[in-house]
ModelCIF file with pLDDT and N, C-alpha, C, O atoms, coordinates in Angstrom:
data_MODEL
#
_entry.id   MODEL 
#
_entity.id                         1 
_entity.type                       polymer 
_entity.pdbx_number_of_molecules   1 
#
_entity_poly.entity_id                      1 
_entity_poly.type                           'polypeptide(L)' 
_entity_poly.nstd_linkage                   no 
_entity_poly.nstd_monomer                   no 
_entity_poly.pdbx_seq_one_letter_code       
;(UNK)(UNK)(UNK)(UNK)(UNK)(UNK)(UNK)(UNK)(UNK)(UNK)(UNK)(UNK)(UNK)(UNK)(UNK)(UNK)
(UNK)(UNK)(UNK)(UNK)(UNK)(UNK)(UNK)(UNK)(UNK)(UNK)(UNK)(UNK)(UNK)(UNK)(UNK)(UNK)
(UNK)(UNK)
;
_entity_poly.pdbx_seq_one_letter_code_can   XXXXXXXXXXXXXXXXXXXXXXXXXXXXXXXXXX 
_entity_poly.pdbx_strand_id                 A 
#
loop_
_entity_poly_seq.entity_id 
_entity_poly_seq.num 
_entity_poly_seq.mon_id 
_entity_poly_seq.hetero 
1 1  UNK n 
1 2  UNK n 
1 3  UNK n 
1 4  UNK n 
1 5  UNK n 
1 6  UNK n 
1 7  UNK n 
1 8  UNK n 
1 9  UNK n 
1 10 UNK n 
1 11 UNK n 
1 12 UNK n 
1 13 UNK n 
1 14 UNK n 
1 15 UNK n 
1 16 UNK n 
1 17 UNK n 
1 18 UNK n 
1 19 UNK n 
1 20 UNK n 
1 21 UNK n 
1 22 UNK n 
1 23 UNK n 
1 24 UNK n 
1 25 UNK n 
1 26 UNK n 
1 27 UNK n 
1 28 UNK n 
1 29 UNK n 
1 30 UNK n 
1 31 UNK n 
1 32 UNK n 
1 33 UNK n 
1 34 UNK n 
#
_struct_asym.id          A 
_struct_asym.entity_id   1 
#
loop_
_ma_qa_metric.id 
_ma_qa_metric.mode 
_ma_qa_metric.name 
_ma_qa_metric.software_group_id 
_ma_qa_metric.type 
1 global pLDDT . pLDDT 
2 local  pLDDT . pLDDT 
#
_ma_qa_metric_global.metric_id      1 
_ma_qa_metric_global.metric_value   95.18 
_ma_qa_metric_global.model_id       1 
_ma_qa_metric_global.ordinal_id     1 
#
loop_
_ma_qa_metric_local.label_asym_id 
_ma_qa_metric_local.label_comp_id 
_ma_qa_metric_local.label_seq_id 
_ma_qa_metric_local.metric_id 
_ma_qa_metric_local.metric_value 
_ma_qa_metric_local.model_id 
_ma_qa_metric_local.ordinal_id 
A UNK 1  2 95.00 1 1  
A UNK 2  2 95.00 1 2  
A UNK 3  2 95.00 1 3  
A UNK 4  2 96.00 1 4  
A UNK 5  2 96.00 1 5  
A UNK 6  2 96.00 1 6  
A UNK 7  2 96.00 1 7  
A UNK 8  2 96.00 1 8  
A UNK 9  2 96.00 1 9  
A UNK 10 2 96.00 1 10 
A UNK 11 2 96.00 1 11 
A UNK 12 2 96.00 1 12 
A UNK 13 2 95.00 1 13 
A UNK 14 2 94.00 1 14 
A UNK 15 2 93.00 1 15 
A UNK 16 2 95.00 1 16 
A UNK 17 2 95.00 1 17 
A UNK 18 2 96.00 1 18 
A UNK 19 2 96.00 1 19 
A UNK 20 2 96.00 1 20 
A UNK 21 2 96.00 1 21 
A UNK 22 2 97.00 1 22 
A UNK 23 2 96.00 1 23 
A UNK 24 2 97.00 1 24 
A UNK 25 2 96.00 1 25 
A UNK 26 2 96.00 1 26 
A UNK 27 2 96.00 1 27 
A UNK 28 2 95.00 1 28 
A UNK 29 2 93.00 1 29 
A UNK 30 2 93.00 1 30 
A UNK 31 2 94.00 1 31 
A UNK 32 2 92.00 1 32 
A UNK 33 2 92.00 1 33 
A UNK 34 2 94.00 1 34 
#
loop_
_atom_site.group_PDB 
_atom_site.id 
_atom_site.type_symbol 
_atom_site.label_atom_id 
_atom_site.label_alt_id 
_atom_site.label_comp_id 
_atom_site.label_asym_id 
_atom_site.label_entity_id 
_atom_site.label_seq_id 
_atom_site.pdbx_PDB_ins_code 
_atom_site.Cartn_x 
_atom_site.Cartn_y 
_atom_site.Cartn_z 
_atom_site.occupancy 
_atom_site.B_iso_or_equiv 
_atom_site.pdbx_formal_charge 
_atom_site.auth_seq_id 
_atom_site.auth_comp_id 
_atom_site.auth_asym_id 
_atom_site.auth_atom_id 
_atom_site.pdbx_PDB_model_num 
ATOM 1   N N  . UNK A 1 1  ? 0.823  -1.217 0.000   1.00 95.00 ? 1  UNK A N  1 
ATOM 2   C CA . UNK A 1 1  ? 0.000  0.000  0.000   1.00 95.00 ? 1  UNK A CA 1 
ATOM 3   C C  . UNK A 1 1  ? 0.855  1.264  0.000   1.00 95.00 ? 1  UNK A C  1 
ATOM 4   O O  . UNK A 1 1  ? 0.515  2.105  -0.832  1.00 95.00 ? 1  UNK A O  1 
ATOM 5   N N  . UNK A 1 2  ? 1.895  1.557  0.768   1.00 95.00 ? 2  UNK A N  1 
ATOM 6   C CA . UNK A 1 2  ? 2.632  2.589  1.096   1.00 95.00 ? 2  UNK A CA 1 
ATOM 7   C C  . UNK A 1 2  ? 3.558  2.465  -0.315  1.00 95.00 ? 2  UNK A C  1 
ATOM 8   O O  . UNK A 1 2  ? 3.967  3.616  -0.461  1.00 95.00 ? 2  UNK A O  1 
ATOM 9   N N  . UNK A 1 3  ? 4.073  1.687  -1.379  1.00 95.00 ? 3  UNK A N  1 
ATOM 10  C CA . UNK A 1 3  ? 4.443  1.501  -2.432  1.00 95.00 ? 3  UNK A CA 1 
ATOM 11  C C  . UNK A 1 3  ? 3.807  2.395  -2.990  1.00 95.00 ? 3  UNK A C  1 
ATOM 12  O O  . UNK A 1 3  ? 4.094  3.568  -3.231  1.00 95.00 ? 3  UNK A O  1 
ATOM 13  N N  . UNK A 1 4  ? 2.752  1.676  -3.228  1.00 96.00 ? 4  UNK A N  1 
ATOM 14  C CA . UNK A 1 4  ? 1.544  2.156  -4.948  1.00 96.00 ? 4  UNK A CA 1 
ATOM 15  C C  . UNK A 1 4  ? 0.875  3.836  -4.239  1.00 96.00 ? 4  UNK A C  1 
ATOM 16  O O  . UNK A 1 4  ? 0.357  4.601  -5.053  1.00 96.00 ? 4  UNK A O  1 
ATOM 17  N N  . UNK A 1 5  ? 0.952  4.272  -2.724  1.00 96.00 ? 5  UNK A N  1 
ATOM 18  C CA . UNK A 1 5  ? 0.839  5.448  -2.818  1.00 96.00 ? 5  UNK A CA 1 
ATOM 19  C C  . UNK A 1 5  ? 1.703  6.378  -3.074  1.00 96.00 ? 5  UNK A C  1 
ATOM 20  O O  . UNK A 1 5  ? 1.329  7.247  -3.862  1.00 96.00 ? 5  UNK A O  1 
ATOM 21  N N  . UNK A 1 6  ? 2.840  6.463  -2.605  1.00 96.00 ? 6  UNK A N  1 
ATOM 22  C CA . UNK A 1 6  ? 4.143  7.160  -3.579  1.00 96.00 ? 6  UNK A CA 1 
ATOM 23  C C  . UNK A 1 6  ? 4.064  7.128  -4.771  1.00 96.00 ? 6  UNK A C  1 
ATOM 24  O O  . UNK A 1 6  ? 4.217  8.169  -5.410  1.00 96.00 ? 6  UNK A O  1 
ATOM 25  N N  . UNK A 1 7  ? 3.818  5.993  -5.361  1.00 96.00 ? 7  UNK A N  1 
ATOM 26  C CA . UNK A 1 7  ? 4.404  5.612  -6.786  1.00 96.00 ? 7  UNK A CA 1 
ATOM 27  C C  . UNK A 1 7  ? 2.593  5.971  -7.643  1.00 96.00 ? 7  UNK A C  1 
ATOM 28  O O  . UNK A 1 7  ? 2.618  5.803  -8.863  1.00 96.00 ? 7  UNK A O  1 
ATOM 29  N N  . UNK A 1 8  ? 1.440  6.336  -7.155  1.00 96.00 ? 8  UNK A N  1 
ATOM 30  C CA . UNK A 1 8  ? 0.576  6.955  -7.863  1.00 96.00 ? 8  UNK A CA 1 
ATOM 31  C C  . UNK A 1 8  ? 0.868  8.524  -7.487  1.00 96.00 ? 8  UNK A C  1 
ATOM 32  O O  . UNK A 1 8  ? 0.722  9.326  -8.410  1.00 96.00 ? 8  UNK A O  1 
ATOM 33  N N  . UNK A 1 9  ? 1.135  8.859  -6.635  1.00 96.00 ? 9  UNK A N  1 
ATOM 34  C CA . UNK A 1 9  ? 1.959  10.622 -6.433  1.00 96.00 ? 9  UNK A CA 1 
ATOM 35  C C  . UNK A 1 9  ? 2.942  11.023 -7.554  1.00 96.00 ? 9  UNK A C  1 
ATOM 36  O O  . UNK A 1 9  ? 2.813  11.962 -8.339  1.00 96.00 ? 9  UNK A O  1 
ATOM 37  N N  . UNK A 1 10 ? 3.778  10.281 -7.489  1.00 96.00 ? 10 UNK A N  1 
ATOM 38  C CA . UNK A 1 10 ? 5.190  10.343 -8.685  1.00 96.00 ? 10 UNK A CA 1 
ATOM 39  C C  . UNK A 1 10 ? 4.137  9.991  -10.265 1.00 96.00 ? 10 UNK A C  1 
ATOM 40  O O  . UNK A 1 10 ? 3.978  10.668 -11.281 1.00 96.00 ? 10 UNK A O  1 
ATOM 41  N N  . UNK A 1 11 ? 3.754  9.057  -9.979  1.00 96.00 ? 11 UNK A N  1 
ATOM 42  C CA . UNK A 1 11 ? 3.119  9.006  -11.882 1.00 96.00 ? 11 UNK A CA 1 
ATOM 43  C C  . UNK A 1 11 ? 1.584  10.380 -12.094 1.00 96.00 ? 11 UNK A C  1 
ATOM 44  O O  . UNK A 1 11 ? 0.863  10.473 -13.087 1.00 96.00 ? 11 UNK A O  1 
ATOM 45  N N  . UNK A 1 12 ? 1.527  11.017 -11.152 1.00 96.00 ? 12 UNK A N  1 
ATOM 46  C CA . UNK A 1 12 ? 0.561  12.160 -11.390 1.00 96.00 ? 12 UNK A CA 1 
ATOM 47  C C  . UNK A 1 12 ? 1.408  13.533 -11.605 1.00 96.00 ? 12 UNK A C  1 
ATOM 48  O O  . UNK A 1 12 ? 1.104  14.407 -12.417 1.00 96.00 ? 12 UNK A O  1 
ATOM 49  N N  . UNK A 1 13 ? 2.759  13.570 -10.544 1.00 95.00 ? 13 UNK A N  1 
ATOM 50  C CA . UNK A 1 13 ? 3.285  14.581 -11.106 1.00 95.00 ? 13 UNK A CA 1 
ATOM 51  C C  . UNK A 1 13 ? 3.837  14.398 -12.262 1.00 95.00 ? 13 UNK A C  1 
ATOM 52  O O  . UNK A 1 13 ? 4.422  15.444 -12.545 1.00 95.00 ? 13 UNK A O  1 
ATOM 53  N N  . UNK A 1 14 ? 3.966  13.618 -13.093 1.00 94.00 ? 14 UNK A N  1 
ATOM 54  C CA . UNK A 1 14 ? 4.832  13.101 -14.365 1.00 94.00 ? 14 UNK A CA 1 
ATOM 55  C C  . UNK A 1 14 ? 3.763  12.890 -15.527 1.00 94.00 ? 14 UNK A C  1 
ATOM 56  O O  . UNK A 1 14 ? 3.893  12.458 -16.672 1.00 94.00 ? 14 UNK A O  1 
ATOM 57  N N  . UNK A 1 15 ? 2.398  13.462 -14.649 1.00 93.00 ? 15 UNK A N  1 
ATOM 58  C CA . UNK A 1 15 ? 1.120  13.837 -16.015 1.00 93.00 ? 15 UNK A CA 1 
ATOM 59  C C  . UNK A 1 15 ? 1.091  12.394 -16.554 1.00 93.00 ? 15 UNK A C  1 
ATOM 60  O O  . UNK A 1 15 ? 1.122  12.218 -17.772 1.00 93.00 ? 15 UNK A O  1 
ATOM 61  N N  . UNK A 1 16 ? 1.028  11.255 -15.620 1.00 95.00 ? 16 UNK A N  1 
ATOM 62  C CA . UNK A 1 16 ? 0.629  10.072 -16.232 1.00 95.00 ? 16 UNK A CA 1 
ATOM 63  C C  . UNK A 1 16 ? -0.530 9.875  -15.467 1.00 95.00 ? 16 UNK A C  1 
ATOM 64  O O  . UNK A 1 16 ? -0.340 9.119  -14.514 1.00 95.00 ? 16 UNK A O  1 
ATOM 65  N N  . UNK A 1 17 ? -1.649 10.305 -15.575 1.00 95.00 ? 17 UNK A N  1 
ATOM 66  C CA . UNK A 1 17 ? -3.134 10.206 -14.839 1.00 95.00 ? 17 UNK A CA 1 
ATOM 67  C C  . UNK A 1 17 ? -3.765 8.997  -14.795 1.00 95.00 ? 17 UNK A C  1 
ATOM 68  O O  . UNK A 1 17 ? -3.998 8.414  -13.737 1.00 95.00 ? 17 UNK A O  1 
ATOM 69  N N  . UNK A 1 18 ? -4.117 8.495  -16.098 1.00 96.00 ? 18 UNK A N  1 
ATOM 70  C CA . UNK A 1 18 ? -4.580 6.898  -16.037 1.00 96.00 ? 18 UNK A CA 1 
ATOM 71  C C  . UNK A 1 18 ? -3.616 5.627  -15.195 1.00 96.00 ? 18 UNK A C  1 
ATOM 72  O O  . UNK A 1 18 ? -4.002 4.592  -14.652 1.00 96.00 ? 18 UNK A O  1 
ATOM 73  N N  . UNK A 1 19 ? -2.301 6.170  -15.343 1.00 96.00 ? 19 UNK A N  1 
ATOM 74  C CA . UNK A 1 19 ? -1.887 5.197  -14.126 1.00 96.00 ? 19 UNK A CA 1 
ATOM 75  C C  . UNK A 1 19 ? -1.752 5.019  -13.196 1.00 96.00 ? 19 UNK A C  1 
ATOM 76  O O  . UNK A 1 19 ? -1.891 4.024  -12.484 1.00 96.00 ? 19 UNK A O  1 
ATOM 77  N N  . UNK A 1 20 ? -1.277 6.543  -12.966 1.00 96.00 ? 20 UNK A N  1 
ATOM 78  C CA . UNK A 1 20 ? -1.620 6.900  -11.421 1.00 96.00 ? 20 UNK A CA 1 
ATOM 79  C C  . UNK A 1 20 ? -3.118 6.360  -10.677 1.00 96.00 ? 20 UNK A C  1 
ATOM 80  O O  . UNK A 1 20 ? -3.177 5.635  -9.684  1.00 96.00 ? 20 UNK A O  1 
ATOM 81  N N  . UNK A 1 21 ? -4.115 6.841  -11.332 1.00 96.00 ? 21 UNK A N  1 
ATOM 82  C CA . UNK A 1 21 ? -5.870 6.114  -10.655 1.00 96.00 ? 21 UNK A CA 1 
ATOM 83  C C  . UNK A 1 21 ? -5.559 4.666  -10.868 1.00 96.00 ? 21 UNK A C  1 
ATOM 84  O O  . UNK A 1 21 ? -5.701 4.135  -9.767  1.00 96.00 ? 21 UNK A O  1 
ATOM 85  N N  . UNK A 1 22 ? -5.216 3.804  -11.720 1.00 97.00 ? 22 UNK A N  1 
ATOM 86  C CA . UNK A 1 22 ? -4.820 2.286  -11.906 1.00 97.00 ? 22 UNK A CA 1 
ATOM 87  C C  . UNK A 1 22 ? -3.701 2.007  -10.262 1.00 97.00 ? 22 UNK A C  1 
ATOM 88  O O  . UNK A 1 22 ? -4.116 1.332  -9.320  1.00 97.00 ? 22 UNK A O  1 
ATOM 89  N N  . UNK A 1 23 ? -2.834 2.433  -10.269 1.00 96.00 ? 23 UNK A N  1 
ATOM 90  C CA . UNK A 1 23 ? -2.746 2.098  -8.782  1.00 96.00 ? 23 UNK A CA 1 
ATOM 91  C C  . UNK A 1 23 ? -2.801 2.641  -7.627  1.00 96.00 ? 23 UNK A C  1 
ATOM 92  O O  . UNK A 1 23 ? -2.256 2.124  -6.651  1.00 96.00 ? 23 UNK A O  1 
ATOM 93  N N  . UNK A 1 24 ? -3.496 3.811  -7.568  1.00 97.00 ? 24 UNK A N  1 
ATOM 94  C CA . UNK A 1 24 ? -4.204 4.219  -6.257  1.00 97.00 ? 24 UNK A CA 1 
ATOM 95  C C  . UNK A 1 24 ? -5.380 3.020  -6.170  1.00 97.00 ? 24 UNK A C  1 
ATOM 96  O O  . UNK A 1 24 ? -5.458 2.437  -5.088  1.00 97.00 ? 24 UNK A O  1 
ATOM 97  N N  . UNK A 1 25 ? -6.217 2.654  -7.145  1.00 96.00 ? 25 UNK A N  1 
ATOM 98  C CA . UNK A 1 25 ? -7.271 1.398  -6.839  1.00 96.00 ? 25 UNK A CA 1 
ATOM 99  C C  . UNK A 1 25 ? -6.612 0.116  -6.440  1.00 96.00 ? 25 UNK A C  1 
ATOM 100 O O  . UNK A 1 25 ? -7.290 -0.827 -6.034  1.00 96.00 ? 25 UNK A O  1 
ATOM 101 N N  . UNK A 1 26 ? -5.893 0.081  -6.497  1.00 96.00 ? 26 UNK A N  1 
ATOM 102 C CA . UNK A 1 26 ? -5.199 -1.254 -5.995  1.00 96.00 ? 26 UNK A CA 1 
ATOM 103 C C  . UNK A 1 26 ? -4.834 -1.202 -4.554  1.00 96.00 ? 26 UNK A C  1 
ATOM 104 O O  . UNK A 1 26 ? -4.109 -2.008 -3.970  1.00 96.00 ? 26 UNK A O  1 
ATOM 105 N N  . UNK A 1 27 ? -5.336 -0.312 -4.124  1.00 96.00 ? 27 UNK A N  1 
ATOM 106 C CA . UNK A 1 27 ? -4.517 0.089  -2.720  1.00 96.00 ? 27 UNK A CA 1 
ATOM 107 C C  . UNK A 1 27 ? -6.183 -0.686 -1.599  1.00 96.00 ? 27 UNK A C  1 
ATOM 108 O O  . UNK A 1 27 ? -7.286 -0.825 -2.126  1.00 96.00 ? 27 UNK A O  1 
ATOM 109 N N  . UNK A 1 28 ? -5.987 -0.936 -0.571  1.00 95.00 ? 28 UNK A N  1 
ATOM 110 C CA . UNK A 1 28 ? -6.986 -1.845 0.379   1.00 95.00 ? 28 UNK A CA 1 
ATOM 111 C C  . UNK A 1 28 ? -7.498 -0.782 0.628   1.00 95.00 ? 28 UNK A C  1 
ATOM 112 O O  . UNK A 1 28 ? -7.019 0.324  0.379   1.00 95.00 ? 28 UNK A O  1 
ATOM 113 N N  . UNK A 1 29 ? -8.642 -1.050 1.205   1.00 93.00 ? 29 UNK A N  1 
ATOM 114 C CA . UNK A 1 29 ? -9.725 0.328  1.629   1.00 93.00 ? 29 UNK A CA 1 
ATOM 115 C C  . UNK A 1 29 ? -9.294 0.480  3.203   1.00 93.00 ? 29 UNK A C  1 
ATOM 116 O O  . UNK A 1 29 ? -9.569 1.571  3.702   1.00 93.00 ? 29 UNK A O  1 
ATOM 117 N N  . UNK A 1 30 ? -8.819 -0.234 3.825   1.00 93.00 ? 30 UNK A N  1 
ATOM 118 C CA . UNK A 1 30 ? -8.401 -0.238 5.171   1.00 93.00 ? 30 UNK A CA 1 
ATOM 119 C C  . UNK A 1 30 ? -6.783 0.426  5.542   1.00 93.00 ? 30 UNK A C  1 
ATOM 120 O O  . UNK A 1 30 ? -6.290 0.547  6.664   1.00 93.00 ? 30 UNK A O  1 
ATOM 121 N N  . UNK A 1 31 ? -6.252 0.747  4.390   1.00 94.00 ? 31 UNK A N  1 
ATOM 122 C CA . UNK A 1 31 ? -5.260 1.398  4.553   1.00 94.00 ? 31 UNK A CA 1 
ATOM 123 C C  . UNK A 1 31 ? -5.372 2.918  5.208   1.00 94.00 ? 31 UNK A C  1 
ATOM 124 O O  . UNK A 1 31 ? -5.983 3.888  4.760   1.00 94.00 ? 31 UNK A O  1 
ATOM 125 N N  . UNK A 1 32 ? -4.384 2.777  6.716   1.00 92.00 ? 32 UNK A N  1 
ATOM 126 C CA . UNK A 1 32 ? -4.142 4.055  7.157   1.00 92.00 ? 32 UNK A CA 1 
ATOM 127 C C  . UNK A 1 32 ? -4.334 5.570  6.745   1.00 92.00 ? 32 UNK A C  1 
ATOM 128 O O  . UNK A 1 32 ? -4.602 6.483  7.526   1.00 92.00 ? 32 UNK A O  1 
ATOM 129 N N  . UNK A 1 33 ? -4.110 5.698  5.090   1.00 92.00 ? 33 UNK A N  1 
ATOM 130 C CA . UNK A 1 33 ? -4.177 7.032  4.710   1.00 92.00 ? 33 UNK A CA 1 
ATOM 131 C C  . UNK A 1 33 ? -5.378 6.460  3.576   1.00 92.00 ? 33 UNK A C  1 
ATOM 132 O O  . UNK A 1 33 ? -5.196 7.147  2.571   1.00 92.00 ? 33 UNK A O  1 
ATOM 133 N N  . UNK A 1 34 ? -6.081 5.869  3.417   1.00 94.00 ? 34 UNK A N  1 
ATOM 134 C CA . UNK A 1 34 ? -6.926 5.633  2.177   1.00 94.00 ? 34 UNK A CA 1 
ATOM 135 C C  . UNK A 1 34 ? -7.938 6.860  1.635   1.00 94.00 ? 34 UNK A C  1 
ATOM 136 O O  . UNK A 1 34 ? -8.632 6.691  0.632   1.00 94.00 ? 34 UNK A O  1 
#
């Protein structure tokens, strides 16, 4: 979880939008910062 939230931060500032939302959804709904 703490992966794919960095790494959808970094692919939004880098104007990659569709991937960034592709792995923010992958992230558990029970995650600490969700």
């Amino acid at each position: 979880n703490k992966k794919n939230e960095f790494l959808g931060y970094v692919y939004a500032h880098n104007q990659k939008y569709i991937e960034a939302k592709m792995v923010y959804e992958k992230i558990s709904s029970d995650y600490v910062y969700i």
